[in-house]
C-alpha atoms as a PDB file:
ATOM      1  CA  UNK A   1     -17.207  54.299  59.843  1.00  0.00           C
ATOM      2  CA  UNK A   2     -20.538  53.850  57.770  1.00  0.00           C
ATOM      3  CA  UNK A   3     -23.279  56.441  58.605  1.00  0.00           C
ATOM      4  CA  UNK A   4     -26.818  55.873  56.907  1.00  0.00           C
ATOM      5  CA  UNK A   5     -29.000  58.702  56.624  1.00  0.00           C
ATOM      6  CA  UNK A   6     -32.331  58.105  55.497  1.00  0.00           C
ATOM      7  CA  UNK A   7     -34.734  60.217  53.854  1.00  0.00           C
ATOM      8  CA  UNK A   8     -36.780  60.880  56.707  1.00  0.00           C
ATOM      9  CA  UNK A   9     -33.718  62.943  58.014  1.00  0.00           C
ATOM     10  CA  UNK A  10     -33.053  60.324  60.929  1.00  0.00           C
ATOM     11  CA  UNK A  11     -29.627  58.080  60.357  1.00  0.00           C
ATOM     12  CA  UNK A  12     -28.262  55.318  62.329  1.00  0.00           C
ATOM     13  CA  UNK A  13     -25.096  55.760  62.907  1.00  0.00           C
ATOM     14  CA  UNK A  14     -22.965  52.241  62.918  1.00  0.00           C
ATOM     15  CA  UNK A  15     -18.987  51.942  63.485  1.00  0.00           C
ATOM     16  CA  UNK A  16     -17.890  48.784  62.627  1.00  0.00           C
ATOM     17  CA  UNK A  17     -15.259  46.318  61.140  1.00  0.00           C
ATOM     18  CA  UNK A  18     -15.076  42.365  61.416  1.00  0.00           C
ATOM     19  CA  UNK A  19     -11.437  42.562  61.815  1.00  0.00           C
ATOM     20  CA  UNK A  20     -10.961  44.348  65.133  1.00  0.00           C
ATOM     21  CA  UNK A  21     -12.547  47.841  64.918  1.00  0.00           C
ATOM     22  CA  UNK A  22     -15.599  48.704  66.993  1.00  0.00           C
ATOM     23  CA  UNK A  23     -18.766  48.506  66.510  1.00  0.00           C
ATOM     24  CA  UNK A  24     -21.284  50.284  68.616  1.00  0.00           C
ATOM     25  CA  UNK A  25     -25.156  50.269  68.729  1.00  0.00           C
ATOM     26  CA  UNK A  26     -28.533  48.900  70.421  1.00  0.00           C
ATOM     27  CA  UNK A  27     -31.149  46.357  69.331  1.00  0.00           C
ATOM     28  CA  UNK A  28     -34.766  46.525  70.799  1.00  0.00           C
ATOM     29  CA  UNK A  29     -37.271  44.109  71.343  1.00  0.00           C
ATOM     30  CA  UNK A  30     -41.355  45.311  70.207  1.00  0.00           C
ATOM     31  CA  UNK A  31     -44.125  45.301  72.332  1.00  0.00           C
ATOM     32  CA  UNK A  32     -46.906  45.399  70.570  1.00  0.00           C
ATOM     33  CA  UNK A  33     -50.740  45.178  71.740  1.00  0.00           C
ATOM     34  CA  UNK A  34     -53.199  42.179  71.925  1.00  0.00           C
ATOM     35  CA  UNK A  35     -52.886  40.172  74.286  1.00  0.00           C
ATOM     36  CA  UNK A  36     -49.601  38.065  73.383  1.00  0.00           C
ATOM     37  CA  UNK A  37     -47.108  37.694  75.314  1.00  0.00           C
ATOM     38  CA  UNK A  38     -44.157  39.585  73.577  1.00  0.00           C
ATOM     39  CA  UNK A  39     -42.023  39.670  76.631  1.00  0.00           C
ATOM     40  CA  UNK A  40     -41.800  35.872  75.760  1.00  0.00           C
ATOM     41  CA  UNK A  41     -37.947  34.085  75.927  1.00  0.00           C
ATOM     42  CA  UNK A  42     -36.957  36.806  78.349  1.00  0.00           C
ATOM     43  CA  UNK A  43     -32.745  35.979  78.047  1.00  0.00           C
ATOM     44  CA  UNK A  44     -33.370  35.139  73.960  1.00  0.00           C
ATOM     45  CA  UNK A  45     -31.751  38.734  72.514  1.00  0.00           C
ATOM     46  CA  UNK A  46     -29.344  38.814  75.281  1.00  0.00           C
ATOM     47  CA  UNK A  47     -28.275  36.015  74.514  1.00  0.00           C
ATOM     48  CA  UNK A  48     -27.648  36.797  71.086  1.00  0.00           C
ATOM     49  CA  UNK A  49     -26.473  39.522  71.409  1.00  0.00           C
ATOM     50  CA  UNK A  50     -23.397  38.615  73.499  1.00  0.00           C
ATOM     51  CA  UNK A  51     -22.650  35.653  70.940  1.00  0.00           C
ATOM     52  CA  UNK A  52     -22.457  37.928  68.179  1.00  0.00           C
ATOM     53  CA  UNK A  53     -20.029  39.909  69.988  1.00  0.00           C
ATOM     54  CA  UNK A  54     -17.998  37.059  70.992  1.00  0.00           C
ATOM     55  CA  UNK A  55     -17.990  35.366  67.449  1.00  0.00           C
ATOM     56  CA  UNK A  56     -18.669  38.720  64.897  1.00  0.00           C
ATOM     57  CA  UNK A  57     -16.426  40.795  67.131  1.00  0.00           C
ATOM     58  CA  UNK A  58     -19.181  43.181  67.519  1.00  0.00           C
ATOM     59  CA  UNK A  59     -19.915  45.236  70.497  1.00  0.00           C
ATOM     60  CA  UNK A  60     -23.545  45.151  70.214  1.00  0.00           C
ATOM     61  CA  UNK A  61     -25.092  46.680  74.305  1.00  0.00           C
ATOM     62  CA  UNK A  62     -26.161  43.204  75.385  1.00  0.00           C
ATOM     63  CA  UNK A  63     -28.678  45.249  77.476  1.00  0.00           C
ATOM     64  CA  UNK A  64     -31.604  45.299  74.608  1.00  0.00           C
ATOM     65  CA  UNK A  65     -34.561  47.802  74.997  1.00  0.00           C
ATOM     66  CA  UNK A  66     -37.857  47.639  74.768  1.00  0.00           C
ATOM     67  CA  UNK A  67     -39.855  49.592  72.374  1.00  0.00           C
ATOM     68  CA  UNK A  68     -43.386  50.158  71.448  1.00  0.00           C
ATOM     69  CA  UNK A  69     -44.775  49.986  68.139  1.00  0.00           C
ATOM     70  CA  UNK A  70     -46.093  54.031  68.057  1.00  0.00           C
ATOM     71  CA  UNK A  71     -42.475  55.630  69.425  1.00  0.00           C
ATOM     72  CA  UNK A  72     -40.400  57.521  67.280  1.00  0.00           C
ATOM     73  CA  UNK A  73     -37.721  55.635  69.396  1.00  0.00           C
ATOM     74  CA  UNK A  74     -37.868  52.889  67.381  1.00  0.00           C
ATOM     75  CA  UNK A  75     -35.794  54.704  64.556  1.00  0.00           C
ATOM     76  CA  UNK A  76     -32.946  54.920  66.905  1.00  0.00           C
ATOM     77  CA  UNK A  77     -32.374  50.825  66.622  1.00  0.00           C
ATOM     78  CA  UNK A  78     -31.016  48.963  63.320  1.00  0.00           C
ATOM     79  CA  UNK A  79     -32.746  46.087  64.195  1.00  0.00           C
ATOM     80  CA  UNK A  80     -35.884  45.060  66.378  1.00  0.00           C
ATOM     81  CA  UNK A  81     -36.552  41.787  67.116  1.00  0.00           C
ATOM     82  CA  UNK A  82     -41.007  40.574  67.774  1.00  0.00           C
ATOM     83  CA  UNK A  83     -41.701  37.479  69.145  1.00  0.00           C
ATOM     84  CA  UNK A  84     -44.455  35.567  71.012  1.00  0.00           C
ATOM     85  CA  UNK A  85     -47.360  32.974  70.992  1.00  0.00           C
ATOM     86  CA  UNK A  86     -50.890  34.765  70.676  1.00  0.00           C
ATOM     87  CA  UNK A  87     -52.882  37.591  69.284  1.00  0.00           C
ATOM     88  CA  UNK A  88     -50.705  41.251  67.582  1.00  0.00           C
ATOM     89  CA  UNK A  89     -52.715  44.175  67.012  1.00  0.00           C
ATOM     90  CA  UNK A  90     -51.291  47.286  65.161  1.00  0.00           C
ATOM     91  CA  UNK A  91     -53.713  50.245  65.815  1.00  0.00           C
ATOM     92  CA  UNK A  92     -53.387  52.460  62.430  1.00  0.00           C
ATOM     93  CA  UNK A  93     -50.713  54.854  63.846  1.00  0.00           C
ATOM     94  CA  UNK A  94     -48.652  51.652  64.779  1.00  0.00           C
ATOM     95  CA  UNK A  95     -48.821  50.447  61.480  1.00  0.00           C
ATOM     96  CA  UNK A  96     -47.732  53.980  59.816  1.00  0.00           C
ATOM     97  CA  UNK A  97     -45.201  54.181  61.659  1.00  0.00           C
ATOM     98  CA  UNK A  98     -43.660  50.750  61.214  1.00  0.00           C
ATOM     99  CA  UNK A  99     -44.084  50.966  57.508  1.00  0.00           C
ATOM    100  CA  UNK A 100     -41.969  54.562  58.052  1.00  0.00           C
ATOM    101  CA  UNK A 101     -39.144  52.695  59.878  1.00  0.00           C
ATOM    102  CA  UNK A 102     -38.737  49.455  57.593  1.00  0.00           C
ATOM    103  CA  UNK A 103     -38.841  52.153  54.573  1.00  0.00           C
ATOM    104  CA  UNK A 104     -36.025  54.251  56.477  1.00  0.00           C
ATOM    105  CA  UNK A 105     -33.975  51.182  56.994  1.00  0.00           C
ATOM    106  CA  UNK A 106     -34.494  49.706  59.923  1.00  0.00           C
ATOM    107  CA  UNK A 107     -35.419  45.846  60.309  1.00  0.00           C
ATOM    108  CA  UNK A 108     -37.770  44.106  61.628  1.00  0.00           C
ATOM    109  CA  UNK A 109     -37.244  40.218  62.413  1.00  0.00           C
ATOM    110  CA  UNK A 110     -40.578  38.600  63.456  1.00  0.00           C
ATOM    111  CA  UNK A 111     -39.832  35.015  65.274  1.00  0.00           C
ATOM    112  CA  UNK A 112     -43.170  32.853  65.434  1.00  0.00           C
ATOM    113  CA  UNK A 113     -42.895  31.147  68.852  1.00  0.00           C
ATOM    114  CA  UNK A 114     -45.771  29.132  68.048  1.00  0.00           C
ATOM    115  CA  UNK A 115     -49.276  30.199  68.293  1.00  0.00           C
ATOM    116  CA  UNK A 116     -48.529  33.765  66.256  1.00  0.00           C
ATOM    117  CA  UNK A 117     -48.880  32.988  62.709  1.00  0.00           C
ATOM    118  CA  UNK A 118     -52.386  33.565  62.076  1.00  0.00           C
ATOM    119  CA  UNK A 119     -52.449  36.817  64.078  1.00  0.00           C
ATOM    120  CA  UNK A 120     -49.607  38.123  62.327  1.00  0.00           C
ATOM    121  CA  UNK A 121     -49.609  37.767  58.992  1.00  0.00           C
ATOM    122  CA  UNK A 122     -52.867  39.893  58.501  1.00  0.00           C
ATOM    123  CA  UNK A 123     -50.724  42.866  60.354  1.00  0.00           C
ATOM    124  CA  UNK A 124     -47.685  42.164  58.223  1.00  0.00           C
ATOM    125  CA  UNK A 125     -50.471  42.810  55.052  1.00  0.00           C
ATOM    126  CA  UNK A 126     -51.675  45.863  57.042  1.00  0.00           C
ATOM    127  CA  UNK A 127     -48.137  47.818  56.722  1.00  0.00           C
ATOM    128  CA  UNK A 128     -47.315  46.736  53.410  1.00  0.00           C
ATOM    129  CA  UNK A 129     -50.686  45.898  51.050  1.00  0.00           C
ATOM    130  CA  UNK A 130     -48.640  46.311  48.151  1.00  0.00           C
ATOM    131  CA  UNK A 131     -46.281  43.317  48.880  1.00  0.00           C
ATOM    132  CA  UNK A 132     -46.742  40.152  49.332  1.00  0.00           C
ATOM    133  CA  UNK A 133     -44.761  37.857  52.255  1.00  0.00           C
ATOM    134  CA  UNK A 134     -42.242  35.673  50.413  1.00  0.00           C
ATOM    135  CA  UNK A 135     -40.246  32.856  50.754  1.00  0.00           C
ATOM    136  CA  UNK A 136     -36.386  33.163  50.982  1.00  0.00           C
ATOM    137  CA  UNK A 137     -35.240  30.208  49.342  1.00  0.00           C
ATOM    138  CA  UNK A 138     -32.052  28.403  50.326  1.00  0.00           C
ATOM    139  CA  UNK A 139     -29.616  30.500  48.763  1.00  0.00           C
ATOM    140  CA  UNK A 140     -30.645  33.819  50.074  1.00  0.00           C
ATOM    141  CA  UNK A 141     -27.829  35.680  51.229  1.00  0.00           C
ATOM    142  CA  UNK A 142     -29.283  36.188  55.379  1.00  0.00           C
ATOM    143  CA  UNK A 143     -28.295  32.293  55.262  1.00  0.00           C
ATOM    144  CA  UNK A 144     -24.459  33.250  53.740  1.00  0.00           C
ATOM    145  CA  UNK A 145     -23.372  35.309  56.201  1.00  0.00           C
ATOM    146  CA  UNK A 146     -21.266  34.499  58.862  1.00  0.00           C
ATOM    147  CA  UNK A 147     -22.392  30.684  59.025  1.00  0.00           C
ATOM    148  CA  UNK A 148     -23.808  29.151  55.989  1.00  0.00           C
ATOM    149  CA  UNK A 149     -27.097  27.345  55.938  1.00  0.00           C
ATOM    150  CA  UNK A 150     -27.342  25.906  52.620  1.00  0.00           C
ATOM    151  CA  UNK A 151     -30.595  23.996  53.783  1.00  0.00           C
ATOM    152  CA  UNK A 152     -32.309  26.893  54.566  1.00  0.00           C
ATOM    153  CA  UNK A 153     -33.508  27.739  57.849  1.00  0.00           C
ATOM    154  CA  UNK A 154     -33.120  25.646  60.693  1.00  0.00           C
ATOM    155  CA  UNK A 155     -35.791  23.720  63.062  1.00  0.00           C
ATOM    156  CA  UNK A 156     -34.810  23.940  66.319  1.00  0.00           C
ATOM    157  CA  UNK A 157     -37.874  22.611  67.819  1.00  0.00           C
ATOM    158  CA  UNK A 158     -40.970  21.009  66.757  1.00  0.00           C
ATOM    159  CA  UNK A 159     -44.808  21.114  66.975  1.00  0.00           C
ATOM    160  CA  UNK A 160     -46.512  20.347  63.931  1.00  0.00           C
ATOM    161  CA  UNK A 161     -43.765  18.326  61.867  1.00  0.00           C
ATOM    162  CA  UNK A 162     -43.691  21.059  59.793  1.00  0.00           C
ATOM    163  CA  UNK A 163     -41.092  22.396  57.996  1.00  0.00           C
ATOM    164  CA  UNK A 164     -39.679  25.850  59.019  1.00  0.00           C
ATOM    165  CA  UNK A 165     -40.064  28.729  56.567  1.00  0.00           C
ATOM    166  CA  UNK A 166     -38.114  32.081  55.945  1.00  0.00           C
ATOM    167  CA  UNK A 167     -40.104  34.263  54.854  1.00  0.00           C
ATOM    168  CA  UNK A 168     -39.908  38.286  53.807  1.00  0.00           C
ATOM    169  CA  UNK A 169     -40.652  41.641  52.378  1.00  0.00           C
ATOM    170  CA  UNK A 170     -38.146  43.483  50.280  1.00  0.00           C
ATOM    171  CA  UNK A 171     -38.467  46.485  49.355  1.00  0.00           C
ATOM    172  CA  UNK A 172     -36.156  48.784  46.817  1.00  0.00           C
ATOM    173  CA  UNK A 173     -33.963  45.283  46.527  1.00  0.00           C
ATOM    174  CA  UNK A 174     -33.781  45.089  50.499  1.00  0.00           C
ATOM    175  CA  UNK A 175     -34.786  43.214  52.915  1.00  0.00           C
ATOM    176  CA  UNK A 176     -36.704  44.923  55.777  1.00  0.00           C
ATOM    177  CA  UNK A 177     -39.032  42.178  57.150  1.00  0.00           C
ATOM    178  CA  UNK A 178     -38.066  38.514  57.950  1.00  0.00           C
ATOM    179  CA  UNK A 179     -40.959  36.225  59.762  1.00  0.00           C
ATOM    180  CA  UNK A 180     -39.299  32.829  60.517  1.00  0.00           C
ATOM    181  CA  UNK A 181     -42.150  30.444  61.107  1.00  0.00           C
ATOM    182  CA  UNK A 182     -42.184  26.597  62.431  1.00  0.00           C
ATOM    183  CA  UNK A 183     -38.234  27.085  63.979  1.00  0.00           C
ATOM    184  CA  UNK A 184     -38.186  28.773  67.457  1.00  0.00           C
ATOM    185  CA  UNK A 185     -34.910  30.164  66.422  1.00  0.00           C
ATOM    186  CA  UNK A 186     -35.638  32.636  70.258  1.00  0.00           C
ATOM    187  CA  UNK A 187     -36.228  29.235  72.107  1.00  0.00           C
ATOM    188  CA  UNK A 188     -32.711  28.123  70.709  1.00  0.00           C
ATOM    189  CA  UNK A 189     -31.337  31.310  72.016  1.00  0.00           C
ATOM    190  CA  UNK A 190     -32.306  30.796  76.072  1.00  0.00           C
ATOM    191  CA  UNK A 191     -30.445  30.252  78.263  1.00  0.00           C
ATOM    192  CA  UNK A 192     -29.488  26.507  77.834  1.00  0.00           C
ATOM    193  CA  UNK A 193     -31.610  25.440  81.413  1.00  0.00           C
ATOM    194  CA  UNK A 194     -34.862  26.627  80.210  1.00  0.00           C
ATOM    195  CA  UNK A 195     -35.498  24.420  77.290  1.00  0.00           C
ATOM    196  CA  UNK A 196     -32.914  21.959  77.972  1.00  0.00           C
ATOM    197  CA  UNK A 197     -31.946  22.028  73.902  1.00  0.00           C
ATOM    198  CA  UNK A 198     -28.745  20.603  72.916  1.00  0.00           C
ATOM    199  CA  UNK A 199     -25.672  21.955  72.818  1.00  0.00           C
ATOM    200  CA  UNK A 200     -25.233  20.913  69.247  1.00  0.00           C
ATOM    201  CA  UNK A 201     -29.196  22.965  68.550  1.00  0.00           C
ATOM    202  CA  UNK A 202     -28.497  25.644  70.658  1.00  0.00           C
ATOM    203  CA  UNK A 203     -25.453  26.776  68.768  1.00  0.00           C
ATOM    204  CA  UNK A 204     -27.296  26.120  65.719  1.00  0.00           C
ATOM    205  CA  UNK A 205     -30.121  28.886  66.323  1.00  0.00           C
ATOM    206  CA  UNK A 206     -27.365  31.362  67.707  1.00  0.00           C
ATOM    207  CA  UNK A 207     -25.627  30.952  64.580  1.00  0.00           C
ATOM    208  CA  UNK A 208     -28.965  31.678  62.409  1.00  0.00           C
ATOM    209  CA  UNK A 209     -29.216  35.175  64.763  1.00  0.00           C
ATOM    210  CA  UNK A 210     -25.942  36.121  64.241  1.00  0.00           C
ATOM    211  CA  UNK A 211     -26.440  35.469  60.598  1.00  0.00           C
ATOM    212  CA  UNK A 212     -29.983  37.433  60.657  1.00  0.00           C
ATOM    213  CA  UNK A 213     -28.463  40.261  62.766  1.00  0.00           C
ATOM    214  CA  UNK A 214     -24.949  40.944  60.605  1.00  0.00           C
ATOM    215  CA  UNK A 215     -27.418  40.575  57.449  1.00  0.00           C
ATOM    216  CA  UNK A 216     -29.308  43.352  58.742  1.00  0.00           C
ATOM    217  CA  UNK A 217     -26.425  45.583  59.991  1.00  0.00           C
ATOM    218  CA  UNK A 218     -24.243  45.072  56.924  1.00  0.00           C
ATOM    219  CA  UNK A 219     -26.712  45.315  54.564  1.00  0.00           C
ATOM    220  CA  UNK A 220     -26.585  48.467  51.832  1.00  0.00           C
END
């Protein structure tokens, strides 16, 4: 049993071993204001979320929430997941309260899927001013988990033949923030009909999750 408690005097409370134990909890998706679609790759965290369990032997509710960037709920989830294509707008409570939550130990992973950058790296700079967004290089440990990556992070599909970028904030030696930009990883996590991917790039992208998620679970 690990139990963190934070110094906000909230704690998430994980029970978990890799080697047949149990391992309970809940991951959210954010919903976040401005107009872009962050409802976007509907079956994406599902998804994930039931390969993890089948390959991590987790037992992660496959059944994700939704949370909002203002609600004290989000300290009840380890990890939230923010995706879309447009504009993100943190009001100034939002971003005080995100800060409070990546600071407590939660983490946030922001997937770009395409069309967010430019709206949401200004927000990113809005929680934390004092940091800047870095790049994980290949031999960060969120791509030596599970699976290993030793290229990096993965494309799993393309727009502007560029090449995809981890990128994060750390804070106290941790990382709390990853933004992965120019891969789709949540495209590669739909269901297999929707963007026709193939089998051989699907599994790819649910191996990066499952690497991202255990990364931020197992982290200390």
């Amino acid at each position: 049993m690990r139990s963190l408690a934070y110094s906000l005097g909230i704690s998430f409370l994980f029970i978990f071993t890799f080697s047949g134990a149990t391992f309970t909890t809940s991951v959210a998706i954010l919903k976040y204001n401005g107009g872009g679609d962050w409802y976007s790759n509907p079956t994406a965290l599902r998804n994930l979320v039931i390969f993890c369990n089948n390959e991590l032997g987790t037992a992660i509710d496959p059944n994700y929430k939704t949370v909002e960037a203002s609600s004290s709920e989000i300290f009840d989830f380890p990890f939230i997941h923010m995706t879309g294509h447009g504009n993100v707008v943190f009001d100034s409570e939002e971003v005080a309260n995100l800060r409070k939550y990546l600071q407590a130990g939660g983490f946030l992973h922001i997937d770009d899927n395409y069309g967010m950058d430019r709206y949401i790296r200004p927000e990113i700079k809005r929680i934390f001013p004092e940091y800047e967004l870095s790049f994980l290089s290949q031999d960060h440990s969120v791509f030596h988990q599970q699976f290993s990556f030793p290229e990096g992070l993965p494309k799993i599909h393309e727009h502007d033949k560029r090449a995809p970028e981890a990128l994060g904030i750390t804070h106290n030696g941790r990382l709390i923030l990853l933004y992965t930009y120019e891969s789709d990883l949540g495209d590669g996590w739909e269901d297999p009909e929707v963007h026709n991917d193939p089998p051989e790039v699907r599994l790819k992208a649910l191996k990066m999750g499952a690497n991202i998620i255990q990364y931020a679970l197992m982290q200390k």
